[in-house]
Each structure stands twice: as structure tokens, then as C-alpha cells.
Protein backbone atom coordinates (compact mmCIF):
# COMPACT_ATOMS: atom_id res chain seq x y z
CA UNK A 1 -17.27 6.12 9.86
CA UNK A 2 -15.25 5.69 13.21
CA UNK A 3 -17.98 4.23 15.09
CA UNK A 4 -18.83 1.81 12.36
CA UNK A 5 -14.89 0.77 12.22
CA UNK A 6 -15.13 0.43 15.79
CA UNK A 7 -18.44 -1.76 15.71
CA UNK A 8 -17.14 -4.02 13.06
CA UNK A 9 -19.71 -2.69 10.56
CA UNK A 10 -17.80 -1.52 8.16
CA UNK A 11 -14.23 -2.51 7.01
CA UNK A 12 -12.39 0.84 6.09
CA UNK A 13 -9.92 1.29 2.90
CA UNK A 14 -6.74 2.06 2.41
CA UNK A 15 -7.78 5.49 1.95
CA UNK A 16 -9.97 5.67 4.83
CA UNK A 17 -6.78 4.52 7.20
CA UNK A 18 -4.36 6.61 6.10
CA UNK A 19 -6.86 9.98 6.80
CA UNK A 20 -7.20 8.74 10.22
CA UNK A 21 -3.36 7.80 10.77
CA UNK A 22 -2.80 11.43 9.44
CA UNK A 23 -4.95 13.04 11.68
CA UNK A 24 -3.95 11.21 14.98
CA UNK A 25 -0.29 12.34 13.50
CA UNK A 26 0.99 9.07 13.92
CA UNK A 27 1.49 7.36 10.11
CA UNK A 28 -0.34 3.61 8.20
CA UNK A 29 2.12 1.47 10.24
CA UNK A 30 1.51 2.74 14.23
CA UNK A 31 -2.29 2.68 13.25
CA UNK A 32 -2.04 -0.92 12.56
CA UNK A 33 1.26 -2.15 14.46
CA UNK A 34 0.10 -4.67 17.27
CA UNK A 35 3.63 -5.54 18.80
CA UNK A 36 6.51 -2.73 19.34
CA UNK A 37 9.93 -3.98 21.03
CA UNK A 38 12.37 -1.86 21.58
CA UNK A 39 14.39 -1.37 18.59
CA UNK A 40 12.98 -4.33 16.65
CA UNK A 41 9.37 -5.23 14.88
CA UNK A 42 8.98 -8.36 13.84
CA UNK A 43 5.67 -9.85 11.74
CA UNK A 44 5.49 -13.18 11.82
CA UNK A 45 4.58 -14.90 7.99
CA UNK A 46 0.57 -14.79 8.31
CA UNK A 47 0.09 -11.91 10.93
CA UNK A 48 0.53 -8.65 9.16
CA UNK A 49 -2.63 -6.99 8.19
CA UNK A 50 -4.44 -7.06 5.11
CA UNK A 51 -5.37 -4.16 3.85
CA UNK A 52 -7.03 -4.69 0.91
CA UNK A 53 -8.32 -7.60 -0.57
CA UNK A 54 -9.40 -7.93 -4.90
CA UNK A 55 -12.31 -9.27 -6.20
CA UNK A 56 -10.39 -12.00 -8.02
CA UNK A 57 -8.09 -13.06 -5.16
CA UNK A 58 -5.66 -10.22 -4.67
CA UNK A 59 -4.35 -8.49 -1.67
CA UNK A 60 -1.96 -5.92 0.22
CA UNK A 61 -0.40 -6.73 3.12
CA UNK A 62 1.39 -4.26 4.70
CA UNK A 63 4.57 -6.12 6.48
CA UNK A 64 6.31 -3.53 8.06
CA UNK A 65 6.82 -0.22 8.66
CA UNK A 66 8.61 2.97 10.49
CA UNK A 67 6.95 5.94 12.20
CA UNK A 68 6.44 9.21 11.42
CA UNK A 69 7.48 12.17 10.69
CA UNK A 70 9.09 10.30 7.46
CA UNK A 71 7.24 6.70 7.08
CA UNK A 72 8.31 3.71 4.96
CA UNK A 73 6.14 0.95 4.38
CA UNK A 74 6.84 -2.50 2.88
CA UNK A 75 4.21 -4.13 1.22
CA UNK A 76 3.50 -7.91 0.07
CA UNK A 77 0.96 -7.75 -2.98
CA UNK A 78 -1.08 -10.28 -5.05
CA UNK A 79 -3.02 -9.75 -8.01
CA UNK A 80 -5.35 -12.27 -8.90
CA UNK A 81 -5.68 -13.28 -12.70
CA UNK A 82 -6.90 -10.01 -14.61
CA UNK A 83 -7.34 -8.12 -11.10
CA UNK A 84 -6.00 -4.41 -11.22
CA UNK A 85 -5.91 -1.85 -8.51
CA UNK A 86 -5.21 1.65 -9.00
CA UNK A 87 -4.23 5.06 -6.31
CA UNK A 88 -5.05 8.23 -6.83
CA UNK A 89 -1.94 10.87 -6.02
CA UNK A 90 -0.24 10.24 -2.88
CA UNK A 91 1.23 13.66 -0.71
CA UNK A 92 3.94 15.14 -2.30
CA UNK A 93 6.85 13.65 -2.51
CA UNK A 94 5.51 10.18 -1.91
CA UNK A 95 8.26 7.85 -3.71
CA UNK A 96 7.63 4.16 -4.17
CA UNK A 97 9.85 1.19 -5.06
CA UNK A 98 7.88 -1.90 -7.06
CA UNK A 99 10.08 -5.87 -7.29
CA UNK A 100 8.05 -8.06 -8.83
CA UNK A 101 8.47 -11.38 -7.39
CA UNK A 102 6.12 -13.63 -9.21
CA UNK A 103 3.97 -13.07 -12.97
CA UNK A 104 3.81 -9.53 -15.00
CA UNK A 105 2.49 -6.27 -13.65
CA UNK A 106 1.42 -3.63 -15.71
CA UNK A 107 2.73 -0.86 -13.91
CA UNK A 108 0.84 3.06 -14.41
CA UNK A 109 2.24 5.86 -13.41
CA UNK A 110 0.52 8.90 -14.26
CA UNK A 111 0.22 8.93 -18.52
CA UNK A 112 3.13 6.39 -18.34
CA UNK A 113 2.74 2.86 -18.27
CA UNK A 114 5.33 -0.20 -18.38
CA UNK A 115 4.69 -4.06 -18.43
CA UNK A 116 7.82 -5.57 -15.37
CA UNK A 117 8.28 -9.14 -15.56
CA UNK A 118 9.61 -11.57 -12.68
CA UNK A 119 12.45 -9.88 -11.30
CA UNK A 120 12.00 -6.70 -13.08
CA UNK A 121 11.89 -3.25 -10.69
CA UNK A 122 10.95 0.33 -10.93
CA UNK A 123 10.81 3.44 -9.00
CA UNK A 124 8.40 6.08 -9.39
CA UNK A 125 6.66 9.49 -7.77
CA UNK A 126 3.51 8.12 -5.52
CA UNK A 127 2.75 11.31 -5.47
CA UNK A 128 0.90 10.95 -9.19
CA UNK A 129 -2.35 8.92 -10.14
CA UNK A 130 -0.65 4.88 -10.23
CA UNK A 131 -1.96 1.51 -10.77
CA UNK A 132 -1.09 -2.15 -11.10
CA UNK A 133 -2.66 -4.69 -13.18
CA UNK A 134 -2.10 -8.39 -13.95
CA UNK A 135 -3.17 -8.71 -17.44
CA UNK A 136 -2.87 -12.75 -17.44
CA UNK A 137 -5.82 -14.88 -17.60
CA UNK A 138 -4.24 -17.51 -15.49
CA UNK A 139 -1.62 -16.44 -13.02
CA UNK A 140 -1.36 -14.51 -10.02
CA UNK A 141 1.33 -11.64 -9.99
CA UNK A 142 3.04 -11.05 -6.94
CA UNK A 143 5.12 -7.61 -6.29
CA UNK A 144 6.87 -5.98 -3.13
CA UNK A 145 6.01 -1.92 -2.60
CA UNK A 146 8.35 -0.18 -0.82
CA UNK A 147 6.36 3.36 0.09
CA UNK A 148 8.64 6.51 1.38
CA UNK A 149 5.83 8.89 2.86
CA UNK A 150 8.33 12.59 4.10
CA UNK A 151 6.12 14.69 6.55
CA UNK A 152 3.73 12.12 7.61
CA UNK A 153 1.69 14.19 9.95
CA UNK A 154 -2.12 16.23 10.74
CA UNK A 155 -2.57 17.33 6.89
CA UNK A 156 -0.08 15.90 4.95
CA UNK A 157 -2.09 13.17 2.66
CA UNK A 158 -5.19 15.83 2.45
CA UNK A 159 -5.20 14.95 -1.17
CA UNK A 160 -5.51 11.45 -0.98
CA UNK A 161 -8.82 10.41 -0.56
CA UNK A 162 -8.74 6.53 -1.91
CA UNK A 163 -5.66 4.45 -1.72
């Protein structure tokens, strides 16, 4: 899988990136930072990475983030109309912190689930089976993630396998 990510033959999840941030030990956001100043990271609007990308429009962007051994990650996502992505359990005590911004989410969280509306928030163990979905027929959603990741390290998402 490396040497095809390193060809440009194949584009690698979410899933895929984190086991290889894990096992260089160094967290999602040093595996994909391009600029580090001393102190301060700035992304310019447009130059963060996308890291997913829907079948109906949607996308993650992960706009910034801290290193390891306890990594936060702030993420910019849009769900096209009807578009839905869901995560298997992050590592243990994974916490995340969903805004959304723009539309309706359907938020899952393990058996729980909970329709947010513009401006509406929630906080909620990553490390359980969790979704989003957009349930409109005509409007993109928009949400921010905040992901706390303790331990980030060689080992410590083992049980995350697609993101």
C-alpha cells in the first residue's frame, strides 16, 4: 500500500493514514502538516488537506492540528444532500466535539442517534462506532469536528481499521 501511496496509484483513507501516522509514532496532523513555524501553524483557507471526499459532494478537511503523544484535530466537514459517512471505534478514549455550522446532521453514536440543527453541538466518546448523515434532499450540511486522540503513538489506534 506504501509504494502505491508513494506512486500516486492509490489515494489512501482516513483509516489507512492514521495506521501509518501511528506506526511512525508521530499522529494524522505531522503526517500531513506541510509548514511548521515555531510556535504557530497556520492553513491558509484552500490549503489544508482533504481527506476524504463523498460521493455526493462531501468532504473532510482536516485544518489543524497538534502532535502527539495527545493529538487534537480540527476538522471542516461537508455533507452533500443525502451523503452519510460513518467510523468505526476510535482508540480508547478518543473524545470528539461536533458544531454544526450550516443544514441538519444526523449524528450516531453507538445505538444512540440525535438530529443537531444549525448551531446545535454535541460531545461524544470516538472511541464507539459514529456516523453523520445529512438526511435533506437539497442542502449541504456543514459541521466542525474537534477530535482529542490521548496516547497517540506505535499501537494506539490498532482497532481502527477505517475512519
Amino acid at each position: 500500500m506504501l509504494v502505491s501511496i508513494e506512486q500516486g496509484a492509490a489515494n489512501p483513507s482516513i483509516a489507512t493514514l492514521l495506521l501509518i501516522s501511528d506506526a511512525l509514532g508521530i499522529g494524522l496532523p505531522a503526517l500531513v502538516e506541510l509548514d511548521d513555524q515555531s510556535g504557530l501553524r497556520v492553513n491558509r483557507a484552500g490549503t489544508a488537506p482533504v481527506l476524504w471526499r463523498g460521493k455526493l459532494g462531501g468532504r473532510a478537511v482536516l485544518v489543524a492540528g497538534t502532535e502527539p503523544p495527545d493529538v487534537t484535530e480540527l476538522w471542516d466537514w461537508t455533507l452533500g444532500p443525502g451523503e452519510s459517512h460513518s467510523s468505526p471505534a476510535h482508540a480508547v478514549g478518543t473524545r470528539e466535539l461536533l458544531l454544526v455550522l450550516d443544514g441538519q446532521i444526523e449524528l450516531t453514536v453507538g445505538q444512540h442517534a440525535d438530529v443537531l440543527a444549525t448551531g446545535d453541538s454535541a460531545s461524544f466518546a470516538g472511541d464507539l462506532p459514529h456516523g453523520y448523515a445529512n438526511s435533506s434532499a437539497a442542502q449541504a450540511a456543514r459541521f466542525a469536528l474537534t477530535v482529542f486522540e490521548p496516547g497517540v503513538g506505535p499501537g494506539s489506534r490498532s482497532e481502527a481499521t477505517n475512519v
